[in-house]
Protein backbone atom coordinates (compact mmCIF):
# COMPACT_ATOMS: atom_id res chain seq x y z
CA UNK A 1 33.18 9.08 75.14
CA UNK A 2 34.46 11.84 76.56
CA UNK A 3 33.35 15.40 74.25
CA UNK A 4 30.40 13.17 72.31
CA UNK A 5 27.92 14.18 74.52
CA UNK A 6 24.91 12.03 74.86
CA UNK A 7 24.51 11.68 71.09
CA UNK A 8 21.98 9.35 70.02
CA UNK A 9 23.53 8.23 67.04
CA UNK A 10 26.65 8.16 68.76
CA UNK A 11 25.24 5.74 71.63
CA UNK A 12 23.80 3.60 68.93
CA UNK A 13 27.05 2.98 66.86
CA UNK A 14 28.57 2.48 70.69
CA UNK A 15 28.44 -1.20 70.74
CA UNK A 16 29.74 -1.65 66.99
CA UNK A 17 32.74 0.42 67.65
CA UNK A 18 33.42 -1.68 70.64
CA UNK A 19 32.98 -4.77 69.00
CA UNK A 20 35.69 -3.93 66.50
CA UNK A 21 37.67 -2.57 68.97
CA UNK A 22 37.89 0.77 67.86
CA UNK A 23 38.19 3.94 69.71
CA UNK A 24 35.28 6.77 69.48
CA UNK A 25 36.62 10.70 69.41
CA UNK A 26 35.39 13.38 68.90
CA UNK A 27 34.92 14.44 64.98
CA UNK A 28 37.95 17.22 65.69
CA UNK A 29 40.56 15.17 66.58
CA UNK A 30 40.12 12.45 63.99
CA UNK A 31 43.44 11.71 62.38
CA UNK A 32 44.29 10.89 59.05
CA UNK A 33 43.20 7.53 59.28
CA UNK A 34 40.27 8.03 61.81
CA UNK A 35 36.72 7.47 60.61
CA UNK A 36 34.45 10.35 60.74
CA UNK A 37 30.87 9.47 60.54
CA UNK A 38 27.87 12.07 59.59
CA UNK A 39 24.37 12.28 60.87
CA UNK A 40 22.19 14.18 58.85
CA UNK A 41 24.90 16.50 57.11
CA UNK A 42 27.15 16.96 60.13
CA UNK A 43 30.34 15.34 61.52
CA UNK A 44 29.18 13.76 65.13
CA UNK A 45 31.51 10.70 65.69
CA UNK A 46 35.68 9.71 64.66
CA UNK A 47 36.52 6.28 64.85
CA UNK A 48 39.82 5.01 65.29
CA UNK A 49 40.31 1.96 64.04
CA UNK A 50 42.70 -0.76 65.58
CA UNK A 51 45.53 -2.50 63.83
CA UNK A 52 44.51 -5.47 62.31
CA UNK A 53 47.18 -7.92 64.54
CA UNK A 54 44.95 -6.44 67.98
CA UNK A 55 41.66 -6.97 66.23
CA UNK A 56 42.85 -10.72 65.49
CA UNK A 57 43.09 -11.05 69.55
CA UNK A 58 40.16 -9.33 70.12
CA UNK A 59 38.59 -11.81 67.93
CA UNK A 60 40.28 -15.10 69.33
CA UNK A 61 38.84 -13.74 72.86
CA UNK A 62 35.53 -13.38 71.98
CA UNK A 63 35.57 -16.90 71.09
CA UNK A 64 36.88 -17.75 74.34
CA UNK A 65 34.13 -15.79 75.96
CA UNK A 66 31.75 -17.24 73.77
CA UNK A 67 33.33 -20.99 74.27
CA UNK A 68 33.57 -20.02 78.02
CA UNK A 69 36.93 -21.83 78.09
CA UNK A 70 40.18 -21.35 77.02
CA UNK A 71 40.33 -22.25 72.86
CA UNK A 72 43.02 -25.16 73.89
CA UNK A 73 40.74 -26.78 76.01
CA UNK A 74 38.28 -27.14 73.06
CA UNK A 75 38.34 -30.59 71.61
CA UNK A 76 39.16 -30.98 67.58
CA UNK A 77 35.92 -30.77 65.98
CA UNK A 78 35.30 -27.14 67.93
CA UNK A 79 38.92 -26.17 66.94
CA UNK A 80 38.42 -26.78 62.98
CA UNK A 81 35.20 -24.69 63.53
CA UNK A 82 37.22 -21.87 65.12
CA UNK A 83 39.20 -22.11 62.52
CA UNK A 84 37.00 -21.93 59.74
CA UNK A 85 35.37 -18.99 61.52
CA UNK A 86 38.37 -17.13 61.50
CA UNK A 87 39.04 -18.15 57.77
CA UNK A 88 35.42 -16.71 57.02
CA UNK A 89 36.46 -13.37 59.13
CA UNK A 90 39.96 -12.86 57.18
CA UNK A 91 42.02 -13.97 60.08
CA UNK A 92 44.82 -15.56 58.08
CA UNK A 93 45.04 -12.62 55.96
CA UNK A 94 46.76 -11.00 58.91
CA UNK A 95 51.00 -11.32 59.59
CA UNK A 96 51.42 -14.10 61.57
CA UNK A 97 47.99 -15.09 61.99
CA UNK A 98 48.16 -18.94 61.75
CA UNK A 99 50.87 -18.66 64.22
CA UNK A 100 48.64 -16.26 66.63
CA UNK A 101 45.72 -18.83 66.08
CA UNK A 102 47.86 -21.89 66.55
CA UNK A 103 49.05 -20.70 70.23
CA UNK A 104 45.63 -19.80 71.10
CA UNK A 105 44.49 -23.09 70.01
CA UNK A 106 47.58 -25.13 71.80
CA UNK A 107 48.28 -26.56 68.24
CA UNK A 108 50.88 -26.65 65.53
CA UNK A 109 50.59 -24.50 62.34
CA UNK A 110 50.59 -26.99 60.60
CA UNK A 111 47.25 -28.28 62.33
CA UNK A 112 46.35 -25.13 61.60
CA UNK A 113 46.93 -25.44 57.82
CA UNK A 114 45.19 -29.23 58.10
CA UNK A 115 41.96 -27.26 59.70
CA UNK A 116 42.21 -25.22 56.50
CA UNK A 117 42.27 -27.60 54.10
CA UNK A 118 39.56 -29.54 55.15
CA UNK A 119 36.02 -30.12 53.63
CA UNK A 120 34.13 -31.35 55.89
């Protein structure tokens, strides 16, 4: 956070940013396609977002974390779960994203695709 000074508003969007892995900057060196927030009429925080393909592995770690095992150790039932998760978060709108899930989940795509188009 280098240049954002000890911001309040800048230490409480802190973990959000991170979360989405997203870079903070300060509001002068935002980009074209940075973020610049305002606090009370004034430009305090840029956020850079990340590509959609890295936030897709940021995601699928989390869930590790979260799992506290590799996803291709889970057994099926938690694997269809993950998967609907993902579904819910927009995973699969992503290039290549049943294909990133699949090899995180030691499965085929069309498991994958089977995980999707279940009900229950």
């Amino acid at each position: 956070m280098t240049g954002l000074g000890d911001d309040p508003f800048v230490t409480a969007v802190k973990p959000l940013v991170d979360a989405m892995g997203g870079e903070m900057l300060p509001p002068g060196d935002a980009g074209p396609d940075d973020v610049v927030l305002a606090w009370k009429g004034e430009d305090v925080l840029a956020v850079r977002l990340p590509q959609l393909a890295d936030s897709l592995d940021r995601i699928l770690l989390a869930l590790e974390r979260k799992e506290g095992k590799p996803l291709a150790e889970l057994d099926r039932k938690a694997k269809q779960e993950v998967v609907r998760a993902l579904e819910a978060r927009g995973a699969f709108a992503v290039r290549h994203g049943v294909e990133t899930v699949a090899a995180a989940l030691g499965v085929s795509r069309f498991t994958v695709y089977n995980y999707l188009n279940r009900t229950t």
